[in-house]
C-alpha atoms as a PDB file:
ATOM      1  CA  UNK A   1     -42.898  14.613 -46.989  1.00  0.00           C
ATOM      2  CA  UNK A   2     -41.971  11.318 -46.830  1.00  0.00           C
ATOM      3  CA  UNK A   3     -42.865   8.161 -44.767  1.00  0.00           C
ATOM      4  CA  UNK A   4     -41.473   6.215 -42.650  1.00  0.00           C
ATOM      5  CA  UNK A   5     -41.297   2.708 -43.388  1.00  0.00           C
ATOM      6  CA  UNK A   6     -43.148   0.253 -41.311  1.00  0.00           C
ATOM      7  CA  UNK A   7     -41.528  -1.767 -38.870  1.00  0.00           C
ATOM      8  CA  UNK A   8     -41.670  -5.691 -38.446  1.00  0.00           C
ATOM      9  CA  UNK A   9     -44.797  -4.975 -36.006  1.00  0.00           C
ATOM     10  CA  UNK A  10     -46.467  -2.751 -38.241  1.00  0.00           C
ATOM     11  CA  UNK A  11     -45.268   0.509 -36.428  1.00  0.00           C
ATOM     12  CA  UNK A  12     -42.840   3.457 -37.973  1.00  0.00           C
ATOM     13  CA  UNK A  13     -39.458   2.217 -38.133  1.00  0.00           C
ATOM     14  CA  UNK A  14     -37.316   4.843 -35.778  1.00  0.00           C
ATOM     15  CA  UNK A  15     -34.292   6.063 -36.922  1.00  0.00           C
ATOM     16  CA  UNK A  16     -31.215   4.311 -36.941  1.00  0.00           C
ATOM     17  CA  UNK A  17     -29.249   7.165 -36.065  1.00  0.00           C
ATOM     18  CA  UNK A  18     -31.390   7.840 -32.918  1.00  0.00           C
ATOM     19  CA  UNK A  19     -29.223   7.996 -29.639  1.00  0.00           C
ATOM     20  CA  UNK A  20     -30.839   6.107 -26.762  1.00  0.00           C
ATOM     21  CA  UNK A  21     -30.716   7.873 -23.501  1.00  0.00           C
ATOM     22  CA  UNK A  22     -29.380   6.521 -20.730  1.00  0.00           C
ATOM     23  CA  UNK A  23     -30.594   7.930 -17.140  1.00  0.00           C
ATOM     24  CA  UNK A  24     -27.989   8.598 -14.385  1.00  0.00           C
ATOM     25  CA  UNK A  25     -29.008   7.107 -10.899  1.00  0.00           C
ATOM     26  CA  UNK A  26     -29.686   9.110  -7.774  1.00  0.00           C
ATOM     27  CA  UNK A  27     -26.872   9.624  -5.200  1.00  0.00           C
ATOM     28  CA  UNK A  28     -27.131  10.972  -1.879  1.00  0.00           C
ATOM     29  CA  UNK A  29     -25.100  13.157   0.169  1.00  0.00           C
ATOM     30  CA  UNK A  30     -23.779  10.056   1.574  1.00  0.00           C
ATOM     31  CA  UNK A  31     -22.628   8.591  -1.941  1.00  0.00           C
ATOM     32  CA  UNK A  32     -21.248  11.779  -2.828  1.00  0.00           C
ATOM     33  CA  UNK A  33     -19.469  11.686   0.700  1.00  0.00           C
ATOM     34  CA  UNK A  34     -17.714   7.774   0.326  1.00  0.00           C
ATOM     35  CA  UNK A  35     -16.780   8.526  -3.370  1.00  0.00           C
ATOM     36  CA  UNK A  36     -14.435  11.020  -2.761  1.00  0.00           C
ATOM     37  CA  UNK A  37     -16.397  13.876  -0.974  1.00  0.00           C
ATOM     38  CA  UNK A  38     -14.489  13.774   2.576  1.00  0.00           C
ATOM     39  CA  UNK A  39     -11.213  15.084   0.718  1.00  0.00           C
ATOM     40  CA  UNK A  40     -12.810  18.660   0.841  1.00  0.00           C
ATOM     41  CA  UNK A  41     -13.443  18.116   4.458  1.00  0.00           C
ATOM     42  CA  UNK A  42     -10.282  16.692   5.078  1.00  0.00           C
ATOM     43  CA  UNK A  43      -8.504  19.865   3.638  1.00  0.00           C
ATOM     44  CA  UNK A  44     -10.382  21.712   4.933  1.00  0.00           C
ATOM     45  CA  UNK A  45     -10.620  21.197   8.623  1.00  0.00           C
ATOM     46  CA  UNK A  46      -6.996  20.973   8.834  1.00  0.00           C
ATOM     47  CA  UNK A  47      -6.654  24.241   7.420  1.00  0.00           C
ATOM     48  CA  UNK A  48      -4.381  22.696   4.828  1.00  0.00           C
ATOM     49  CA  UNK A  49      -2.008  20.913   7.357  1.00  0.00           C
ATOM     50  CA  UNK A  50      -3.571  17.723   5.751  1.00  0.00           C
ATOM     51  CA  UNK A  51      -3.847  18.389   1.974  1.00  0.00           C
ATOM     52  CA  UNK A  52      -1.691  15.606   1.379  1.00  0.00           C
ATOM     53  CA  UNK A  53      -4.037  13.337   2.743  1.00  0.00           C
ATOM     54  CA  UNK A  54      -6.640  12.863  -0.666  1.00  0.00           C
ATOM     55  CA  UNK A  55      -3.333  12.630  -2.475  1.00  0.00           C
ATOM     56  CA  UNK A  56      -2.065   9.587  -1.022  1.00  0.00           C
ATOM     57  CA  UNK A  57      -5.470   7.863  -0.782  1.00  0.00           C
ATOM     58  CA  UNK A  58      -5.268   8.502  -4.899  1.00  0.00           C
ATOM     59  CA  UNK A  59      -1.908   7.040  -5.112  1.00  0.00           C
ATOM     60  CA  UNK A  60      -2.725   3.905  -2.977  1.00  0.00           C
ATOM     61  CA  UNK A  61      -5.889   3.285  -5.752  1.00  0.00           C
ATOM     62  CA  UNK A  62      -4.672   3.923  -8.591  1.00  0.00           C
ATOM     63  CA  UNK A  63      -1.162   3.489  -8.096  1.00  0.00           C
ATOM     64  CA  UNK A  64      -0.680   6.381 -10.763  1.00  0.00           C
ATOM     65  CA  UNK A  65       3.213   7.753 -10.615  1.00  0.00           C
ATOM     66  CA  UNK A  66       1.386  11.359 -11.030  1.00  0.00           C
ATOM     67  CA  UNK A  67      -0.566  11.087  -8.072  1.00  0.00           C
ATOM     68  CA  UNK A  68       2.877  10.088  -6.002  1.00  0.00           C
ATOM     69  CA  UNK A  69       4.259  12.622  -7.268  1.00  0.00           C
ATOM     70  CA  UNK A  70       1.508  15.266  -6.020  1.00  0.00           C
ATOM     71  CA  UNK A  71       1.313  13.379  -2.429  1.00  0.00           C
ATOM     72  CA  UNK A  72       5.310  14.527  -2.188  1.00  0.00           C
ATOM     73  CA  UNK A  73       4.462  17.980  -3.154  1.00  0.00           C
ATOM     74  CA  UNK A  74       1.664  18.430  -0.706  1.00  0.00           C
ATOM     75  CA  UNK A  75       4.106  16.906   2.082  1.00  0.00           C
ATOM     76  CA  UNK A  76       6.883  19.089   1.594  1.00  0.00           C
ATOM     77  CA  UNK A  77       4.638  21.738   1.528  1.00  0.00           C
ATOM     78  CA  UNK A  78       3.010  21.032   4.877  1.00  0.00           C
ATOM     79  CA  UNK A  79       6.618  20.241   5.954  1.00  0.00           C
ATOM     80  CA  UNK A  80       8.083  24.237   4.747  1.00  0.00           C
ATOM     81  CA  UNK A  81       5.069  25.680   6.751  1.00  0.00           C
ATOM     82  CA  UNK A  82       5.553  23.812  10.097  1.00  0.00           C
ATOM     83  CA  UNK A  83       9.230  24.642   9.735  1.00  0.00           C
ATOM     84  CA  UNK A  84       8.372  28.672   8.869  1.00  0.00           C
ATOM     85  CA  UNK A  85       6.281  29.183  11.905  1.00  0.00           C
ATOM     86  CA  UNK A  86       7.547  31.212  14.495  1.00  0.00           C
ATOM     87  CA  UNK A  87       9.718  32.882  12.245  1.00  0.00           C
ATOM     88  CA  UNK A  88       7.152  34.297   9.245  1.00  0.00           C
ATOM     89  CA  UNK A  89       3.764  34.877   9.303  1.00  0.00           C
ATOM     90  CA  UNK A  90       2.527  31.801   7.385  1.00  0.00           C
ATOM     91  CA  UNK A  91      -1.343  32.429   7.527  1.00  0.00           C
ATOM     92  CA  UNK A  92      -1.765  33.778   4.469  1.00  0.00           C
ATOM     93  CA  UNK A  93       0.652  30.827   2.750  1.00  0.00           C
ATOM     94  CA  UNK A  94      -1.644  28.009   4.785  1.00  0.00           C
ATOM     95  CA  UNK A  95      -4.478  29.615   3.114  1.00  0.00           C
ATOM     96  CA  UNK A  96      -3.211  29.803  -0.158  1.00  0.00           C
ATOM     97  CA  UNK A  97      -2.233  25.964   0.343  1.00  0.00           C
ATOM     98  CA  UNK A  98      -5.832  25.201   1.468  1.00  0.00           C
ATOM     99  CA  UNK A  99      -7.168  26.786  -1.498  1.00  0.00           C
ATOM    100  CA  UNK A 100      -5.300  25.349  -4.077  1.00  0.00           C
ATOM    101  CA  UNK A 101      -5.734  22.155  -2.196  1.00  0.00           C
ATOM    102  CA  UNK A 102      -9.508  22.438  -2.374  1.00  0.00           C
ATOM    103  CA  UNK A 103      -9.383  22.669  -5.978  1.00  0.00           C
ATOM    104  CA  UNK A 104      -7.244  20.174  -6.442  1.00  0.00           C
ATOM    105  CA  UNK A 105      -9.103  17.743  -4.910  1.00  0.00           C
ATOM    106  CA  UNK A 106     -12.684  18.223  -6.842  1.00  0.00           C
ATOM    107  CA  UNK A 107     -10.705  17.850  -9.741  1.00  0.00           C
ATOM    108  CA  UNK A 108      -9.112  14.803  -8.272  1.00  0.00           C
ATOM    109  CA  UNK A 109     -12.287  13.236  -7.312  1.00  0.00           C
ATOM    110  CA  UNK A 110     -13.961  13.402 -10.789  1.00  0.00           C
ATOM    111  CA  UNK A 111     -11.212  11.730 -12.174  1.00  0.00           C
ATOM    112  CA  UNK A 112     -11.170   8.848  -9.644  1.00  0.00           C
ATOM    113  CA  UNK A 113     -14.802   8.582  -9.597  1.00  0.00           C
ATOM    114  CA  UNK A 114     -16.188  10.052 -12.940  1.00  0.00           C
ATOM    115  CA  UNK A 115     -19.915  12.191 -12.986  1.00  0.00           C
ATOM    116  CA  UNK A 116     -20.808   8.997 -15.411  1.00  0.00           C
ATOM    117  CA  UNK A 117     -19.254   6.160 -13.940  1.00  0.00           C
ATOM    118  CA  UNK A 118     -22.547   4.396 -13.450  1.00  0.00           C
ATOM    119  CA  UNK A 119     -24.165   5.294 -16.890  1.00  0.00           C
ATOM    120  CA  UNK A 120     -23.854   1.883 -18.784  1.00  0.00           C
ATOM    121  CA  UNK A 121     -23.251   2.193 -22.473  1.00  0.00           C
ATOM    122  CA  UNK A 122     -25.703   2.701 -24.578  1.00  0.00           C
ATOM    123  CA  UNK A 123     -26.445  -0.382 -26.661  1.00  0.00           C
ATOM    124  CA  UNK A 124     -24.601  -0.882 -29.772  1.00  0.00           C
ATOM    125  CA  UNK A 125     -26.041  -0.394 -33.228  1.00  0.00           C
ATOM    126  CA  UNK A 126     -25.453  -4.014 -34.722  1.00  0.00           C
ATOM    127  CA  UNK A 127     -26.111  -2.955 -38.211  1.00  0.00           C
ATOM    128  CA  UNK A 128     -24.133  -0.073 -38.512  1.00  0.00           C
ATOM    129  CA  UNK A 129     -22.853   0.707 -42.320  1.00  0.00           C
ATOM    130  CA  UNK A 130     -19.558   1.676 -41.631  1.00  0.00           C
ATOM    131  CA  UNK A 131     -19.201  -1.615 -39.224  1.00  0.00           C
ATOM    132  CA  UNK A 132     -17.241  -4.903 -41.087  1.00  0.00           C
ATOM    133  CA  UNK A 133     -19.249  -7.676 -41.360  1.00  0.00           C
ATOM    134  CA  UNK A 134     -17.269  -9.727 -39.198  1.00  0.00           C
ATOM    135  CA  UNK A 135     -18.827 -12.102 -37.293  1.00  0.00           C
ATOM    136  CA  UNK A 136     -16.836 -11.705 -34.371  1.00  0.00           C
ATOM    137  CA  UNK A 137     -17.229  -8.247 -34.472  1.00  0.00           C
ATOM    138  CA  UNK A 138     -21.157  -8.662 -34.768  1.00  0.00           C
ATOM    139  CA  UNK A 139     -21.079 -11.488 -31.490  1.00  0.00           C
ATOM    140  CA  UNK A 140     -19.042  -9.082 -29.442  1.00  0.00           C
ATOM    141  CA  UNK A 141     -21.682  -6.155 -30.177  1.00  0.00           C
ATOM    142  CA  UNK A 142     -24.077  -8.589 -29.821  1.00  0.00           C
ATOM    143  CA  UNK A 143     -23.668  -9.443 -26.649  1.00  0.00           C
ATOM    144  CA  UNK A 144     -22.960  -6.136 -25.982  1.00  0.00           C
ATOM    145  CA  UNK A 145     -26.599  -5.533 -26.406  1.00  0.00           C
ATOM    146  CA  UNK A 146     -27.432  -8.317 -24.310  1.00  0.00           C
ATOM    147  CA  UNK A 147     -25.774  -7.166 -21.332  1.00  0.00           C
ATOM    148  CA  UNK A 148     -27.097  -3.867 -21.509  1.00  0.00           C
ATOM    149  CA  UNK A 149     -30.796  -5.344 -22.357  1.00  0.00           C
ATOM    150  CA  UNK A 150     -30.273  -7.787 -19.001  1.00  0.00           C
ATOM    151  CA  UNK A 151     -29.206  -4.285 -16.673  1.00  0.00           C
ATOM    152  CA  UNK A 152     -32.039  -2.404 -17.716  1.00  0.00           C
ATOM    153  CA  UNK A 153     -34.008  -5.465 -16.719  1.00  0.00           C
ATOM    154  CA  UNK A 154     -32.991  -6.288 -13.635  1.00  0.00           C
ATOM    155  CA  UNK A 155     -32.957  -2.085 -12.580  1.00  0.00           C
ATOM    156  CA  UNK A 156     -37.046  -2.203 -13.285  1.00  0.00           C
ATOM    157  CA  UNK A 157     -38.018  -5.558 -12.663  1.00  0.00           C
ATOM    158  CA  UNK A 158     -35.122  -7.129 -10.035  1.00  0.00           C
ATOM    159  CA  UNK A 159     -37.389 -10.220  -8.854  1.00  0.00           C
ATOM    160  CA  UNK A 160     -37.891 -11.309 -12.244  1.00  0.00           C
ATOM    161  CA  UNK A 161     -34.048 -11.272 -12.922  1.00  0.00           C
ATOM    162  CA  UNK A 162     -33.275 -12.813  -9.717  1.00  0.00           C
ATOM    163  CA  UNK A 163     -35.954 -15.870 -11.647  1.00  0.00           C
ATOM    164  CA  UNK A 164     -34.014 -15.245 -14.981  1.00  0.00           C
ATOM    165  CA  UNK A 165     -30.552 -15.473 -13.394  1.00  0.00           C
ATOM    166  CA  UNK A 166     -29.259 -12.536 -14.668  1.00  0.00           C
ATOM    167  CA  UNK A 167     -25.863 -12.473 -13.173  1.00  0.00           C
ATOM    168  CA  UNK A 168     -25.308 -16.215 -12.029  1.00  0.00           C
ATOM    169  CA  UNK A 169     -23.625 -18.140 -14.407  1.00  0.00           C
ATOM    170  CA  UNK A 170     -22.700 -20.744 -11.792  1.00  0.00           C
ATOM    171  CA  UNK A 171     -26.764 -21.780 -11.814  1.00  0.00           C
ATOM    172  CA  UNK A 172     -28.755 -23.440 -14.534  1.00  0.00           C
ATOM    173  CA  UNK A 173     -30.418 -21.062 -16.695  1.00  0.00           C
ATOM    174  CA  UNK A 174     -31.870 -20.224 -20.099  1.00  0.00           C
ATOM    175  CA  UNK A 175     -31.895 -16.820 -20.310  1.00  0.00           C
ATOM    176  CA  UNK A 176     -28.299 -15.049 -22.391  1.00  0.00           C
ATOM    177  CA  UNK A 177     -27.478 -12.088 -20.277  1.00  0.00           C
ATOM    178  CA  UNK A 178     -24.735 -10.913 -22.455  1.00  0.00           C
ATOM    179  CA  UNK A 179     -21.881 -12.259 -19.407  1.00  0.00           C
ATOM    180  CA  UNK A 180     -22.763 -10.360 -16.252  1.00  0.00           C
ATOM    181  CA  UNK A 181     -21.806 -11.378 -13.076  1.00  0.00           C
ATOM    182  CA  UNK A 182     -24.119 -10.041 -10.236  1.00  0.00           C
ATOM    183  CA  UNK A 183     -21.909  -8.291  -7.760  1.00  0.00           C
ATOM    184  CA  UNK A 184     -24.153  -8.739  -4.888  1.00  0.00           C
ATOM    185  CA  UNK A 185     -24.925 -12.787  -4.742  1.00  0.00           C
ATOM    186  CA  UNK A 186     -22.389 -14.211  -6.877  1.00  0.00           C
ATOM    187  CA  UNK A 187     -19.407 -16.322  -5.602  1.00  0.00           C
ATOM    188  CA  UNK A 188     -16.036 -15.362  -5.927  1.00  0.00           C
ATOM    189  CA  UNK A 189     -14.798 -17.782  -8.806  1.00  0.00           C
ATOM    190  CA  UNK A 190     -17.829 -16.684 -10.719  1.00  0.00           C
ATOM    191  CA  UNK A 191     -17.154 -12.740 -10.237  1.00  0.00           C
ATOM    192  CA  UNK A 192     -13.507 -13.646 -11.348  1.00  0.00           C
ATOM    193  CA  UNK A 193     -14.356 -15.967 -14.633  1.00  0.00           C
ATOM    194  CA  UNK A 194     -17.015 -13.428 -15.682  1.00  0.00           C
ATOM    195  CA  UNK A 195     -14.728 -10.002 -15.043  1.00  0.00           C
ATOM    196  CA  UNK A 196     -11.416 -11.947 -16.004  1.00  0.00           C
ATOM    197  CA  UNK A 197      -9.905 -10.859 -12.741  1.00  0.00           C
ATOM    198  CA  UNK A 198      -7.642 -12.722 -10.336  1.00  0.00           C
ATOM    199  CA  UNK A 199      -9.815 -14.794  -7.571  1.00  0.00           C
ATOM    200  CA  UNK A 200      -8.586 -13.121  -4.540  1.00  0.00           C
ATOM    201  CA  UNK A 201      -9.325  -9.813  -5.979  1.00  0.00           C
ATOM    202  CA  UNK A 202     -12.927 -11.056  -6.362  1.00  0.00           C
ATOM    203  CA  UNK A 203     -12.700 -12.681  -2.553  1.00  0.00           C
ATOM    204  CA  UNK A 204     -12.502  -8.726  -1.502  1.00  0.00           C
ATOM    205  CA  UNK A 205     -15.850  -8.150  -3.288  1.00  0.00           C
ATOM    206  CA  UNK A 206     -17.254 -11.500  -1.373  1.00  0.00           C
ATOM    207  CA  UNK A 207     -16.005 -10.291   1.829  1.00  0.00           C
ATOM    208  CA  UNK A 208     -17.414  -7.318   1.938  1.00  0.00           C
ATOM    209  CA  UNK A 209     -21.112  -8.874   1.261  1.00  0.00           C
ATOM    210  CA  UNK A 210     -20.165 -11.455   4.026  1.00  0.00           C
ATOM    211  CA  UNK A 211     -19.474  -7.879   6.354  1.00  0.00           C
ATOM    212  CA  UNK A 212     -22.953  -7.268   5.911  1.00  0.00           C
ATOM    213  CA  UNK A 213     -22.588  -4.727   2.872  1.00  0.00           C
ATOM    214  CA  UNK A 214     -25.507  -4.804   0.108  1.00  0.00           C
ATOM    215  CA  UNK A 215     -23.773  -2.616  -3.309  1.00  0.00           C
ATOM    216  CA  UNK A 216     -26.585   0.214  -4.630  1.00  0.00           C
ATOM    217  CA  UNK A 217     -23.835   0.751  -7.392  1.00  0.00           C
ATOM    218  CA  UNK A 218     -20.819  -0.294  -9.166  1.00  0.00           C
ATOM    219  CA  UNK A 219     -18.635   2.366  -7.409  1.00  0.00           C
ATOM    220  CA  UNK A 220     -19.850   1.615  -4.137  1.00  0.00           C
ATOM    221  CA  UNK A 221     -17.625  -1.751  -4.738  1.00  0.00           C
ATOM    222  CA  UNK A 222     -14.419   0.692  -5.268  1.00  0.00           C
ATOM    223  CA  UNK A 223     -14.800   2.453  -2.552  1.00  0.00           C
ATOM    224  CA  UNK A 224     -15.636  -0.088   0.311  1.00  0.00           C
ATOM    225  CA  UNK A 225     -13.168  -2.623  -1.539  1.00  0.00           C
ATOM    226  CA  UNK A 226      -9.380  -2.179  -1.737  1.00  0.00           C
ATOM    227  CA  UNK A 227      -9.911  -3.121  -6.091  1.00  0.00           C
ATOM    228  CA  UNK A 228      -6.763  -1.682  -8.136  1.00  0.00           C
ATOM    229  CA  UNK A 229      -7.847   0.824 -10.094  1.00  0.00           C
ATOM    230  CA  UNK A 230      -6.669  -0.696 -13.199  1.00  0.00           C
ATOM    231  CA  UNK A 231      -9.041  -3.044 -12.489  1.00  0.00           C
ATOM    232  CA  UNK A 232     -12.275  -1.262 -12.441  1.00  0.00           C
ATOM    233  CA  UNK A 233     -13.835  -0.971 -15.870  1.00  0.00           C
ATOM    234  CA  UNK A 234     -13.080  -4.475 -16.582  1.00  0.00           C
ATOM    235  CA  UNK A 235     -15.681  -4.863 -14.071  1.00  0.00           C
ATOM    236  CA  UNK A 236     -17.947  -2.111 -14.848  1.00  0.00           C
ATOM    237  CA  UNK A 237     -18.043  -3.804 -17.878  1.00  0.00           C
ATOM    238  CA  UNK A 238     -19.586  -7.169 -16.994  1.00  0.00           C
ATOM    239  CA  UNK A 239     -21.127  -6.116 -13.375  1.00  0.00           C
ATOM    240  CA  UNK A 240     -24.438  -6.294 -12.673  1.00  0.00           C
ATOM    241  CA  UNK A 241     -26.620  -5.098  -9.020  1.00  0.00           C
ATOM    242  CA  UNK A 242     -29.276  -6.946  -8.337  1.00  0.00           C
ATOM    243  CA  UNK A 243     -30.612  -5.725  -5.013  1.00  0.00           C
ATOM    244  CA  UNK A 244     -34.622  -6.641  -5.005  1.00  0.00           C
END
């Protein structure tokens, strides 16, 4: 049996190839609702009449040709069914269109608004064998770890990252967050340095604190902010919430 070396504090060394876990934050049915849960309603109460509808709010995000391409479909299939009745029985092909649509639309949500969208990575192994020793490799994985150290910090101890200045780096401060950006007090040409995003796309993100709005998570800026999708995990990568 052998073991395990002592660490630089005198306690066993763990593993390197130990996984750290990363917990998933709560949502409510209202969270589940905003990011993407009123397409199922949508569908359907409309009996299918409006199955188009999640389909174009996908296209608008994301901009995707695919999800033009499935708004048309649903359209001219609305359109065929409006234009059958009175001469076919077309109850049992308006079901069949709200079923499908149904479907459809969970799997569209998931992909617009992922099960782990708000898991941050877990923090990189810096000393990883089969890593080069590059040294701008090792600062980008470095601060890497930093910005994942500085989240977990401000999610259990927000006043003392709000004293840190964990996500301002338009104030003085001494403490290396990794380059976050707090989503939630920042200004606008900070959020757009930090992310490397245009400034009025940040101004959206100011605006909608200025409406009152206080973000519980990164997607709650997606959905309450007209952001292009190809936007969002730039930011997901450098955002931090600091709501305490």
């Amino acid at each position: 049996m052998t073991t395990p070396m002592p660490g630089p504090h005198g306690r066993p060394a763990q593993a390197a190839s130990a996984a750290p876990t990363v917990s998933r934050p709560h949502r409510g049915p209202l969270s589940w609702f905003a990011r993407g849960g009123w397409y199922l309603f949508v569908v359907v109460l409309s009996a299918g009449t409006l199955s188009f509808v999640p389909f174009l709010h996908a296209a608008i995000r994301t901009r995707k040709p695919l999800a033009w391409l499935w708004t048309a479909l649903y359209t001219a299939a609305v359109i065929t069914l409006f234009n059958l009745t009175g001469t076919v029985n077309v109850g049992g092909l308006a079901l069949g269109l709200m079923i499908i649509a149904v479907v459809h639309s969970v799997v569209l949500r998931q992909q617009i608004w992922p099960l782990h969208a708000d898991a941050q990575p877990a923090p990189a192994e810096l000393h990883r064998a089969d890593l080069p020793a590059d040294p701008a490799v090792a600062a980008v994985l470095a601060a890497r770890a930093r910005r994942d150290e500085a989240r977990r910090l401000a999610a259990t101890d927000p006043l003392m990252a709000r004293e840190l200045r964990i996500g301002r780096p338009d104030l003085p401060r001494t403490y290396d967050d990794g380059g976050l950006v707090d989503l939630n007090s920042a200004p606008a040409a900070a959020i757009a340095n930090t992310c490397g995003i245009e400034l009025a796309i940040a101004t959206l993100i100011v605006n909608a604190r200025a409406a009152g709005i206080t973000f519980t998570s990164v997607d709650d800026v997606f959905t309450l902010t007209e952001i292009p999708f190809p936007l969002w995990d730039r930011i997901r990568d450098r955002a931090v919430l600091i709501t305490g």
